[in-house]
C-alpha atoms as a PDB file:
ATOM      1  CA  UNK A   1       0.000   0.000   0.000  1.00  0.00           C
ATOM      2  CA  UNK A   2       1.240   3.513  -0.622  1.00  0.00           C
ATOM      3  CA  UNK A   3       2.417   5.847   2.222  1.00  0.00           C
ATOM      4  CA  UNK A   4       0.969   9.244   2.137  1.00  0.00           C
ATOM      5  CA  UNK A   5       2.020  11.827   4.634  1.00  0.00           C
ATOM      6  CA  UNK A   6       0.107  13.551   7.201  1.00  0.00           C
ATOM      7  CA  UNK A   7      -0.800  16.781   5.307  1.00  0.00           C
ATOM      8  CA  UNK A   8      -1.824  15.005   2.166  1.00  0.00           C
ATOM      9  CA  UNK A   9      -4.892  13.234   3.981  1.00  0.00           C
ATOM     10  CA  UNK A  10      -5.829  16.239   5.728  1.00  0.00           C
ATOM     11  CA  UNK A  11      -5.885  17.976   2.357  1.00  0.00           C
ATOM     12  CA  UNK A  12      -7.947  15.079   0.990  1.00  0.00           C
ATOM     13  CA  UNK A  13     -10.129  15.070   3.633  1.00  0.00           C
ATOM     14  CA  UNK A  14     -10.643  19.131   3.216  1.00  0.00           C
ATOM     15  CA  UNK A  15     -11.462  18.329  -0.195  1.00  0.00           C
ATOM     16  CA  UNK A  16     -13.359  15.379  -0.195  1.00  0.00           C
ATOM     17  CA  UNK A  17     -14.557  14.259   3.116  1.00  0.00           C
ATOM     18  CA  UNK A  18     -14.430  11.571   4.940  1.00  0.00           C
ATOM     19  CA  UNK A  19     -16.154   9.454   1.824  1.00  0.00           C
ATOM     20  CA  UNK A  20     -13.494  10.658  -0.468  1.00  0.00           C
ATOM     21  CA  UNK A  21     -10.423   9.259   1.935  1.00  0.00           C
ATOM     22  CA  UNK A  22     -13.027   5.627   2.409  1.00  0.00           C
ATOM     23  CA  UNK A  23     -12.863   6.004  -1.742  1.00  0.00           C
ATOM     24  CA  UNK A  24      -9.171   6.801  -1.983  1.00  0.00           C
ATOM     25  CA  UNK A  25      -8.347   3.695   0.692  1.00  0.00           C
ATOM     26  CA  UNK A  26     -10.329   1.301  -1.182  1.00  0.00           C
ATOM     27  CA  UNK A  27      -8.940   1.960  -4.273  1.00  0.00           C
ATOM     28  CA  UNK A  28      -5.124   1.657  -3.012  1.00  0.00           C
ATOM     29  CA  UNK A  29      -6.746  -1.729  -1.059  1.00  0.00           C
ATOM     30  CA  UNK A  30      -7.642  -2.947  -4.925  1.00  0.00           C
ATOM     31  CA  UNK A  31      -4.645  -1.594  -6.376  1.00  0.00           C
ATOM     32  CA  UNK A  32      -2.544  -4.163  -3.839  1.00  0.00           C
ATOM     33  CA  UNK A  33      -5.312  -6.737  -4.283  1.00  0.00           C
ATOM     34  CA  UNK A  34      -4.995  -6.522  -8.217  1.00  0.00           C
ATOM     35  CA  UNK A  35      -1.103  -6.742  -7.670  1.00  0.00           C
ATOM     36  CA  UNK A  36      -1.330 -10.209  -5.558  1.00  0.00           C
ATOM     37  CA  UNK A  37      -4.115 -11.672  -7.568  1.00  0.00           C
ATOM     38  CA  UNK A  38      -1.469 -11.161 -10.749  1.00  0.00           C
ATOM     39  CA  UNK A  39       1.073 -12.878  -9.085  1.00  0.00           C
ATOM     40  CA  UNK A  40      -1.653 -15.965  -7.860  1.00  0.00           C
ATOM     41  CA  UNK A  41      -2.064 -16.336 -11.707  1.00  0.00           C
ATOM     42  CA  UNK A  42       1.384 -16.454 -12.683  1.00  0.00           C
ATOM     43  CA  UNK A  43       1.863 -18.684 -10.464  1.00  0.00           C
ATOM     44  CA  UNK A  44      -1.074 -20.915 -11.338  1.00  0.00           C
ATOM     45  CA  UNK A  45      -0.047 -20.778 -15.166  1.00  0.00           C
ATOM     46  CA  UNK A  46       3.499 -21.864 -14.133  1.00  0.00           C
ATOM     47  CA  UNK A  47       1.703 -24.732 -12.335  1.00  0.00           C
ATOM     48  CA  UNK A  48      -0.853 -25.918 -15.194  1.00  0.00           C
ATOM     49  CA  UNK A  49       2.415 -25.968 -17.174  1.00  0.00           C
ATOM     50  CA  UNK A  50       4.699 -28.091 -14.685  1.00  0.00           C
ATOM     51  CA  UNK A  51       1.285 -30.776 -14.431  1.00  0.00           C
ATOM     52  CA  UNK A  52       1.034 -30.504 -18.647  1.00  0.00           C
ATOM     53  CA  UNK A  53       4.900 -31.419 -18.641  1.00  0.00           C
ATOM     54  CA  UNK A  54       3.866 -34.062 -15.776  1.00  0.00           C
ATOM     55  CA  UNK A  55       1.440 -35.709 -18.022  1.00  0.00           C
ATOM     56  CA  UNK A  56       3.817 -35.937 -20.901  1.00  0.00           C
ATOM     57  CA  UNK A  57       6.184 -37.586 -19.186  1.00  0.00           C
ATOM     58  CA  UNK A  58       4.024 -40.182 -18.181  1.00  0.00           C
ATOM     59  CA  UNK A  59       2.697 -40.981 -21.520  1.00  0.00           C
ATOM     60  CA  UNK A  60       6.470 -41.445 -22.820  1.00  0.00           C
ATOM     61  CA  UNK A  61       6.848 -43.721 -20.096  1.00  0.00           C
ATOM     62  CA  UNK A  62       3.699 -45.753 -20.322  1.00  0.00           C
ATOM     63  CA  UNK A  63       5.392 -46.247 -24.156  1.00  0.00           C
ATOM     64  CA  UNK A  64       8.678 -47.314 -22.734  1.00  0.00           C
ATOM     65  CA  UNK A  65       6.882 -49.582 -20.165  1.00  0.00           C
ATOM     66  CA  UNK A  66       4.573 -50.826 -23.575  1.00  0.00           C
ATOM     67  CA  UNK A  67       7.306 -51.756 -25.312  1.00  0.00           C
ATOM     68  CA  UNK A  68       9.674 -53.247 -22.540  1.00  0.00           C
ATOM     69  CA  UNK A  69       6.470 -55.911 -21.701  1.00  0.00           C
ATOM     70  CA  UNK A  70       6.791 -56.747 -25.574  1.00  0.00           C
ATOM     71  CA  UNK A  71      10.164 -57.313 -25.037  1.00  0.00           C
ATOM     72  CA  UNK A  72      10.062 -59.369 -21.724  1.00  0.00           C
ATOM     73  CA  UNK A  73       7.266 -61.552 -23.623  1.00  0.00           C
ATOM     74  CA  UNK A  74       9.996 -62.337 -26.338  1.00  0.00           C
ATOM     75  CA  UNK A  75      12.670 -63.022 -23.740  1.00  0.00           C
ATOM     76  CA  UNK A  76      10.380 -65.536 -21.815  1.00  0.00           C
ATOM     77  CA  UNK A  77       9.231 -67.291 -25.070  1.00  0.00           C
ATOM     78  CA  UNK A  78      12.988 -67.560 -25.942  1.00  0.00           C
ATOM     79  CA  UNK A  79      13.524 -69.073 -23.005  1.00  0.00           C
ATOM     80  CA  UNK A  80      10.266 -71.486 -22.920  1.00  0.00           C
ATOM     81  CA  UNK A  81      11.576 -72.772 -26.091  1.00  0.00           C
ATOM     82  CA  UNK A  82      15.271 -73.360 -25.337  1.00  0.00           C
ATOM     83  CA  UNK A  83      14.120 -75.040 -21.870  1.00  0.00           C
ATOM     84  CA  UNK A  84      11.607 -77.147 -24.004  1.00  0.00           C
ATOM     85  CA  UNK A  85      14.927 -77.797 -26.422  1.00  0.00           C
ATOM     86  CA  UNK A  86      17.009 -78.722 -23.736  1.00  0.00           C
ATOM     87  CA  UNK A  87      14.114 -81.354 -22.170  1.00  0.00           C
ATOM     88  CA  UNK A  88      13.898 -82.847 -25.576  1.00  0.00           C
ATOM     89  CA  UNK A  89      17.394 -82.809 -26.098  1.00  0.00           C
ATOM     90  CA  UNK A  90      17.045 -83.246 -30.383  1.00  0.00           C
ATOM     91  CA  UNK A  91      20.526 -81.202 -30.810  1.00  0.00           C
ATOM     92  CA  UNK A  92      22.863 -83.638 -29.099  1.00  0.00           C
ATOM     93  CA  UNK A  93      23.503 -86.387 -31.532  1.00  0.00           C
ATOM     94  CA  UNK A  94      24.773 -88.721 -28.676  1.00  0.00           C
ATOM     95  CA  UNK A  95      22.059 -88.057 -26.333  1.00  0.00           C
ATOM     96  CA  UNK A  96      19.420 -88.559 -29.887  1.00  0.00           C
ATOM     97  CA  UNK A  97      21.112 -91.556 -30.569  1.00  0.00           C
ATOM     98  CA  UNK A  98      21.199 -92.721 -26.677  1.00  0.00           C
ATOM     99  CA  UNK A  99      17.441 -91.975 -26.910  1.00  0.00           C
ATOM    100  CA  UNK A 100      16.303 -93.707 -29.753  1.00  0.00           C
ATOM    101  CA  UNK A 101      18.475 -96.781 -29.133  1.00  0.00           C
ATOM    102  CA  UNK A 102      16.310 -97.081 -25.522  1.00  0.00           C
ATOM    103  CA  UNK A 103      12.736 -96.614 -27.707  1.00  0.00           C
ATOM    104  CA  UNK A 104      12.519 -93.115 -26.114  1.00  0.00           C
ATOM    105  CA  UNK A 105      10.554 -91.269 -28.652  1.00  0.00           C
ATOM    106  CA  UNK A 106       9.616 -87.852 -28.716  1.00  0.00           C
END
């Protein structure tokens, strides 16, 4: 709020009255009020931006999460199939051989 000295409200209030100083007050109360509800909407538009750059980030990371689940499906395929492989042992020719010898088929 602005300072005014002692003889400038007693010349105001020569001049206007008592309503004129209530009218002056209020509108150096606004003038502050206008000044703080500025800086509340900077602050909110700095905010709305910080949650926007929020929710882009998690949308790049619900991709990287998409596409590492793809990629631990693949792995655990891989390795269903060379654990099958290695049960049915068909790459070994001595262990084929061993098993066909017994009547082991597969």
């Amino acid at each position: 709020m602005e300072t005014f000295s002692l003889t400038v409200l007693i010349q105001l209030l020569k001049d206007f009255g008592p309503f004129g100083i209530v009218v002056v007050m209020w509108w150096l109360d606004m003038k502050s009020i206008r000044k703080i509800l500025d800086c509340y909407k900077k602050d909110m538009a700095e905010m709305r931006a910080m949650y926007e750059s929020n929710v882009r980030l998690v949308e790049k990371y619900e991709g990287v999460a998409r596409e590492l689940k793809d990629v631990v499906i693949m792995n655990t395929q891989a390795m269903t199939k060379i654990c099958e492989d290695v049960e049915t042992n068909q790459f070994c020719p001595m262990v084929r051989l061993k098993k066909q010898a017994q009547g082991v088929t597969t």
